[in-house]
C-alpha atoms as a PDB file:
ATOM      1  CA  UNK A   1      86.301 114.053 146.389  1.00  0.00           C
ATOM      2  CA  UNK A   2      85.816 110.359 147.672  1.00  0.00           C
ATOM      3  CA  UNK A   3      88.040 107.592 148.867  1.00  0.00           C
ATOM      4  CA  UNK A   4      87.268 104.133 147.212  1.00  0.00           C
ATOM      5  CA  UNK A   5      88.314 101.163 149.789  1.00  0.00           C
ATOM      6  CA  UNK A   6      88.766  98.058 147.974  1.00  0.00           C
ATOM      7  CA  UNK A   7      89.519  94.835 149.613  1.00  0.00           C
ATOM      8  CA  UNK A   8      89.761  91.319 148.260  1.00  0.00           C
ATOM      9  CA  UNK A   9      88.651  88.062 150.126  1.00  0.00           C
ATOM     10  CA  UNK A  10      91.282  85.473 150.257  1.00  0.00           C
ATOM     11  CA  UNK A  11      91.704  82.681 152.139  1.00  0.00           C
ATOM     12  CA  UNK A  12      94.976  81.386 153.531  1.00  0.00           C
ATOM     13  CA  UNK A  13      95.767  78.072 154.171  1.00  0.00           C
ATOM     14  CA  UNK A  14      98.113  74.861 153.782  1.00  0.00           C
ATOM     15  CA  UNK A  15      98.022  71.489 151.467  1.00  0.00           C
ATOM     16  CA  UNK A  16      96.549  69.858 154.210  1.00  0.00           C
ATOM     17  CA  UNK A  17      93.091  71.581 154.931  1.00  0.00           C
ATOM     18  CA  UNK A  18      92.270  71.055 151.484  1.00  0.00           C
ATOM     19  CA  UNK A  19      89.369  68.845 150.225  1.00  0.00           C
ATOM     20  CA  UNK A  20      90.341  65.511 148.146  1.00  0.00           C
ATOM     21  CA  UNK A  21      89.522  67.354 145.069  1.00  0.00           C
ATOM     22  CA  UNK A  22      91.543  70.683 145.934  1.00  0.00           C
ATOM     23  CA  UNK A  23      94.753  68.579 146.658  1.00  0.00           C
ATOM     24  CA  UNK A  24      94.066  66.697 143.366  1.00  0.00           C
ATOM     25  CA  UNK A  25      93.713  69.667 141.275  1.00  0.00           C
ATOM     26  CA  UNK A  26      96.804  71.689 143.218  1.00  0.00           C
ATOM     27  CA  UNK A  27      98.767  67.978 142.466  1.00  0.00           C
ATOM     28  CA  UNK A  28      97.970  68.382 138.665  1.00  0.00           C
ATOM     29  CA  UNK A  29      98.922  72.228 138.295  1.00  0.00           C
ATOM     30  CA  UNK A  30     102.211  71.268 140.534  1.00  0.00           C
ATOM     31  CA  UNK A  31     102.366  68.317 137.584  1.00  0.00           C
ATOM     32  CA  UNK A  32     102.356  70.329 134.748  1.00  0.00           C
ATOM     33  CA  UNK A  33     105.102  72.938 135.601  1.00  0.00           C
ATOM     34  CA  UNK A  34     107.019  70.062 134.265  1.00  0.00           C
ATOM     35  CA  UNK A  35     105.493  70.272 130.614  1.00  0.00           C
ATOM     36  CA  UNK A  36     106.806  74.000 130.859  1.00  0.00           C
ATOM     37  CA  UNK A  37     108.578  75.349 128.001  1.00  0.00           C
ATOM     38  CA  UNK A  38     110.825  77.909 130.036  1.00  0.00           C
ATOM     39  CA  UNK A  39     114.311  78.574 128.716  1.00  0.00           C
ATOM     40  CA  UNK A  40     114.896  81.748 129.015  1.00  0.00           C
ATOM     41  CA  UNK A  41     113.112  82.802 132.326  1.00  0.00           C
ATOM     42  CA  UNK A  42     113.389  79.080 134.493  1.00  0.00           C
ATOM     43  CA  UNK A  43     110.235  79.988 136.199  1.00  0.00           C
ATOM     44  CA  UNK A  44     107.867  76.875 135.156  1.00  0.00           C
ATOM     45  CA  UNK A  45     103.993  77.683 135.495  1.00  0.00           C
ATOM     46  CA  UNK A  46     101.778  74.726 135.224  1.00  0.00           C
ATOM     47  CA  UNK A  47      97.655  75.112 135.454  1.00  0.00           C
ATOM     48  CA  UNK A  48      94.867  72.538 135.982  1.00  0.00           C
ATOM     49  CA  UNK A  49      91.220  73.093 135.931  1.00  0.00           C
ATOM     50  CA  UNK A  50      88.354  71.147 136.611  1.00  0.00           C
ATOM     51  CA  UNK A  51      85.184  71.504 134.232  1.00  0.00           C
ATOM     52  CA  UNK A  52      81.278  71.217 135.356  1.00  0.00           C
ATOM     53  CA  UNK A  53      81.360  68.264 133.527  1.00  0.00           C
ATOM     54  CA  UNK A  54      84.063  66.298 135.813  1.00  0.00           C
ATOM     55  CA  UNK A  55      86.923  67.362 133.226  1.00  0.00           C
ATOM     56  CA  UNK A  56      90.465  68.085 134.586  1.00  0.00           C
ATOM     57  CA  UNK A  57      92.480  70.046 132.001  1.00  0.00           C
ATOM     58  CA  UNK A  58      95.788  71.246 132.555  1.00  0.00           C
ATOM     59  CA  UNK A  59      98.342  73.512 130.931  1.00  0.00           C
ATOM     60  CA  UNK A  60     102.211  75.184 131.373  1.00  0.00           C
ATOM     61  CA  UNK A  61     103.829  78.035 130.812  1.00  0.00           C
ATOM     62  CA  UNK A  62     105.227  78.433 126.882  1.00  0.00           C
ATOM     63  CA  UNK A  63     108.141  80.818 126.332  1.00  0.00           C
ATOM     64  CA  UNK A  64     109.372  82.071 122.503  1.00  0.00           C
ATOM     65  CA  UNK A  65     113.063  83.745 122.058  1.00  0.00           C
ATOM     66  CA  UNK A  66     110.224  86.559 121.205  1.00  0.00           C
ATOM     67  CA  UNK A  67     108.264  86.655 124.190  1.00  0.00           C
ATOM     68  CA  UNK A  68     105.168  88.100 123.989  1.00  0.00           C
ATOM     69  CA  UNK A  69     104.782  85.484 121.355  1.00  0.00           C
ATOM     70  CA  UNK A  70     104.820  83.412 124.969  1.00  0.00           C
ATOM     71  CA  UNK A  71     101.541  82.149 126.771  1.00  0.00           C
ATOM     72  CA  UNK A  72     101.111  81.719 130.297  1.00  0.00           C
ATOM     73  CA  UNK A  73     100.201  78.231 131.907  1.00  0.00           C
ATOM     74  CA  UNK A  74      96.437  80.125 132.910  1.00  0.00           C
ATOM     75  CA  UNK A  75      95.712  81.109 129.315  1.00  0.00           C
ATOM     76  CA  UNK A  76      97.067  78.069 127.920  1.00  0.00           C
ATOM     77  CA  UNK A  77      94.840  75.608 130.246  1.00  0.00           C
ATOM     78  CA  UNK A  78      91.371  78.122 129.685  1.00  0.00           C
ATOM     79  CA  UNK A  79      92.245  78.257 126.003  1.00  0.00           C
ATOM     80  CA  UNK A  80      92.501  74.172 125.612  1.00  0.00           C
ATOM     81  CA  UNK A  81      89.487  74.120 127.916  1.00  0.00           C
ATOM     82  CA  UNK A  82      87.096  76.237 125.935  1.00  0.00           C
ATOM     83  CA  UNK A  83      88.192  74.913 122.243  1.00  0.00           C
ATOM     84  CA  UNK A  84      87.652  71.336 123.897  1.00  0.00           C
ATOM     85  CA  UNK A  85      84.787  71.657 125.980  1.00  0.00           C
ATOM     86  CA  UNK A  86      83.012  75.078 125.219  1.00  0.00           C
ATOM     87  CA  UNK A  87      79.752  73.637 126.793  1.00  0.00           C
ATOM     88  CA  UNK A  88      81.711  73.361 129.834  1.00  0.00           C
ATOM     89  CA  UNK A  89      82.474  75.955 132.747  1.00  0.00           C
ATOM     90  CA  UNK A  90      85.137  76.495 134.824  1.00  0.00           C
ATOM     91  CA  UNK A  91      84.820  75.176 138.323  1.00  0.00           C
ATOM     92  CA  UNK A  92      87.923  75.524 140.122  1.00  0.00           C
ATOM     93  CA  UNK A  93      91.757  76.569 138.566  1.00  0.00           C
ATOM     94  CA  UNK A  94      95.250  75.869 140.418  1.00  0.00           C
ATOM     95  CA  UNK A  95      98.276  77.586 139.955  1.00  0.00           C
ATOM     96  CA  UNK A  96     101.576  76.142 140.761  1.00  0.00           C
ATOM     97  CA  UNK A  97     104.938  77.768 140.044  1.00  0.00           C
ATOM     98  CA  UNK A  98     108.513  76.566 140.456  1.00  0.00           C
ATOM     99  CA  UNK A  99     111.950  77.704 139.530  1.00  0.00           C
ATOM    100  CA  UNK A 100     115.312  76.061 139.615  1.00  0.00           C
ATOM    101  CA  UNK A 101     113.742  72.303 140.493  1.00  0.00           C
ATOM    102  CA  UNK A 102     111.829  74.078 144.028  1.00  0.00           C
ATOM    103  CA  UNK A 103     108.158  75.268 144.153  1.00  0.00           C
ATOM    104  CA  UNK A 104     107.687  79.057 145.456  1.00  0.00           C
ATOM    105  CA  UNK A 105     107.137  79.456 149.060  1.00  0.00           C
ATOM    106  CA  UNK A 106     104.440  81.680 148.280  1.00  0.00           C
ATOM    107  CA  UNK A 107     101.662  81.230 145.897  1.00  0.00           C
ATOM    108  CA  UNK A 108     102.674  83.189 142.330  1.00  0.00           C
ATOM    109  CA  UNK A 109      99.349  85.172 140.985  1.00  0.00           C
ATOM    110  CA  UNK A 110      98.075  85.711 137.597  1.00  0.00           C
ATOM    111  CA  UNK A 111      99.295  88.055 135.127  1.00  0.00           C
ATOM    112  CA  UNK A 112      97.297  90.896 134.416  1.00  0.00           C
ATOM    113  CA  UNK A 113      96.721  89.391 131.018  1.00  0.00           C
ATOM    114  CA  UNK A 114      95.302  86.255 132.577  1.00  0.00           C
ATOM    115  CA  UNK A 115      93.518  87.330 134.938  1.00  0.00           C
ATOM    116  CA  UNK A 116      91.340  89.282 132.140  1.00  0.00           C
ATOM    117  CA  UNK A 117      90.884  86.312 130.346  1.00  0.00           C
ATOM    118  CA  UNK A 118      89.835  84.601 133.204  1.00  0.00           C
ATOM    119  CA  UNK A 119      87.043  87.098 133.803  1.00  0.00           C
ATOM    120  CA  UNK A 120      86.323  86.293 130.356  1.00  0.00           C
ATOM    121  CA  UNK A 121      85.563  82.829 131.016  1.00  0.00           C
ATOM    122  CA  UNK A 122      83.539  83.291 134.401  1.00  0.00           C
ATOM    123  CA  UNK A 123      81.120  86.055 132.383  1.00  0.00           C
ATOM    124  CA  UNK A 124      80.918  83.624 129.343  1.00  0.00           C
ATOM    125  CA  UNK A 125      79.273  80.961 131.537  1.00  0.00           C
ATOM    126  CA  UNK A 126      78.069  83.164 133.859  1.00  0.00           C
ATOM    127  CA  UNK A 127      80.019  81.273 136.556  1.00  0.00           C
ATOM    128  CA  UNK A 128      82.775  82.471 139.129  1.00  0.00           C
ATOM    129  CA  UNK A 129      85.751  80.188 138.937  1.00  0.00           C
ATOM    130  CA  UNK A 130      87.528  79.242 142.340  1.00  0.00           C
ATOM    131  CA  UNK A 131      90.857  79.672 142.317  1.00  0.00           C
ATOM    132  CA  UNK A 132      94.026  77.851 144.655  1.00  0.00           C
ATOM    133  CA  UNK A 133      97.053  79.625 144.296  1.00  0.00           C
ATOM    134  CA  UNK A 134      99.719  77.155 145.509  1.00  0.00           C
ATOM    135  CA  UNK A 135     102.898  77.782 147.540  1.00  0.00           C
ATOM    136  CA  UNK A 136     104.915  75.573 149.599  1.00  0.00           C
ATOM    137  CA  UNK A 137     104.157  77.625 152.686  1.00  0.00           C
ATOM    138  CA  UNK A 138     100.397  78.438 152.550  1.00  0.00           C
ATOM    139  CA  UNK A 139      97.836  78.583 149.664  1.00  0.00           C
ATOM    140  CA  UNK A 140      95.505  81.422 148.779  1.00  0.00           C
ATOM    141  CA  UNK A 141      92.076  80.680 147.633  1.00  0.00           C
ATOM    142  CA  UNK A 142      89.616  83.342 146.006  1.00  0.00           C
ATOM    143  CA  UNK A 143      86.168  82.581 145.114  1.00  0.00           C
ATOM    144  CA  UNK A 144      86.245  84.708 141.648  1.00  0.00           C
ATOM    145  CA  UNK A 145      88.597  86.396 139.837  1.00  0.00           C
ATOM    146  CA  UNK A 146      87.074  89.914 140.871  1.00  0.00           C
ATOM    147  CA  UNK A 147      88.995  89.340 144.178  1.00  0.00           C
ATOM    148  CA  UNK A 148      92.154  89.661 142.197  1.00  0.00           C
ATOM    149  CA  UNK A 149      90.858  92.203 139.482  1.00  0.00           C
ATOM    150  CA  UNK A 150      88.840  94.885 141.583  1.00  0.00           C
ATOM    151  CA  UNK A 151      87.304  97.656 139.156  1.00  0.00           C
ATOM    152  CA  UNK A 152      87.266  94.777 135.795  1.00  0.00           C
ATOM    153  CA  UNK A 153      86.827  95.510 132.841  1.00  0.00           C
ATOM    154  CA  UNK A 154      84.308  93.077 131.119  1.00  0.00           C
ATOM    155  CA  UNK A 155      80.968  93.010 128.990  1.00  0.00           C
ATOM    156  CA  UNK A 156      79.058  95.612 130.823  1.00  0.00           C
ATOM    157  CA  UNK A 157      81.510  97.987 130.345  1.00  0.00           C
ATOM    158  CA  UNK A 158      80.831  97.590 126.492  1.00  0.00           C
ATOM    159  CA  UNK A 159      77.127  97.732 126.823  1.00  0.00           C
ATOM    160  CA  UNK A 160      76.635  94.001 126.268  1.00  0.00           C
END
């Protein structure tokens, strides 16, 4: 029997040490929480992405009465993205969260469910997708999705 240590790199930081483009993308996710359709749970999700072809799409959280008929703000934003622009990858995505009119002090991840479909778009361009995970009190940053989804499940697992 073997042990398996798997570790993730993330980076930590604040708004400020950001690039002009990092701040503008983290300012459009924090934008579209307010699109959010969030009745039932109050915890508004908003996305924004920026394309290789100088695209910024973004996207929020959609609740249903039935919710898994729900989508979350990640899935929604790569969804528009790929039926708009399916010549297009996936440079960089933000993630902003807030609930009851206040952004989280920490940075909210993806679901489990998004964070598959975002390995889904990085291996259909063939592309890793940076990702800022905004909080009011420091930011995470991952260079791929695999930091966040150790032991994926993709293509080469089906032989493709």
């Amino acid at each position: 029997m073997e042990n398996l240590n798997i570790t993730a790199k993330i980076t930590v930081c604040k708004y400020e040490e950001l690039n002009r483009i990092e701040k503008k993308l983290i300012d459009m996710a924090k934008e579209a929480t307010t699109h959010s359709y969030a009745p039932y749970s109050m915890f508004q999700v908003g996305a924004a992405a920026l394309l290789d072809n100088g695209e910024i799409v973004q996207g929020s959280n959609q609740e249903n009465a039935a919710y898994p008929s729900g989508l979350c703000a990640e899935r929604v934003t790569l969804f528009f993205a790929n039926s708009q622009y399916p010549e297009s990858a996936v440079q960089l995505l933000a993630i902003a969260a807030q609930t009851g009119g206040k952004f989280t002090g920490t940075p909210t991840a993806p679901c489990g469910a998004c964070r598959q479909v975002i390995l889904e778009t990085e291996n259909r361009y063939d592309h890793p997708i940076r990702i800022l995970l905004y909080g009011e009190d420091k930011i995470y940053i991952t260079e791929s999705i695999k930091d966040l989804l150790p032991l994926c499940f993709g293509k080469d697992e089906l032989g493709k």
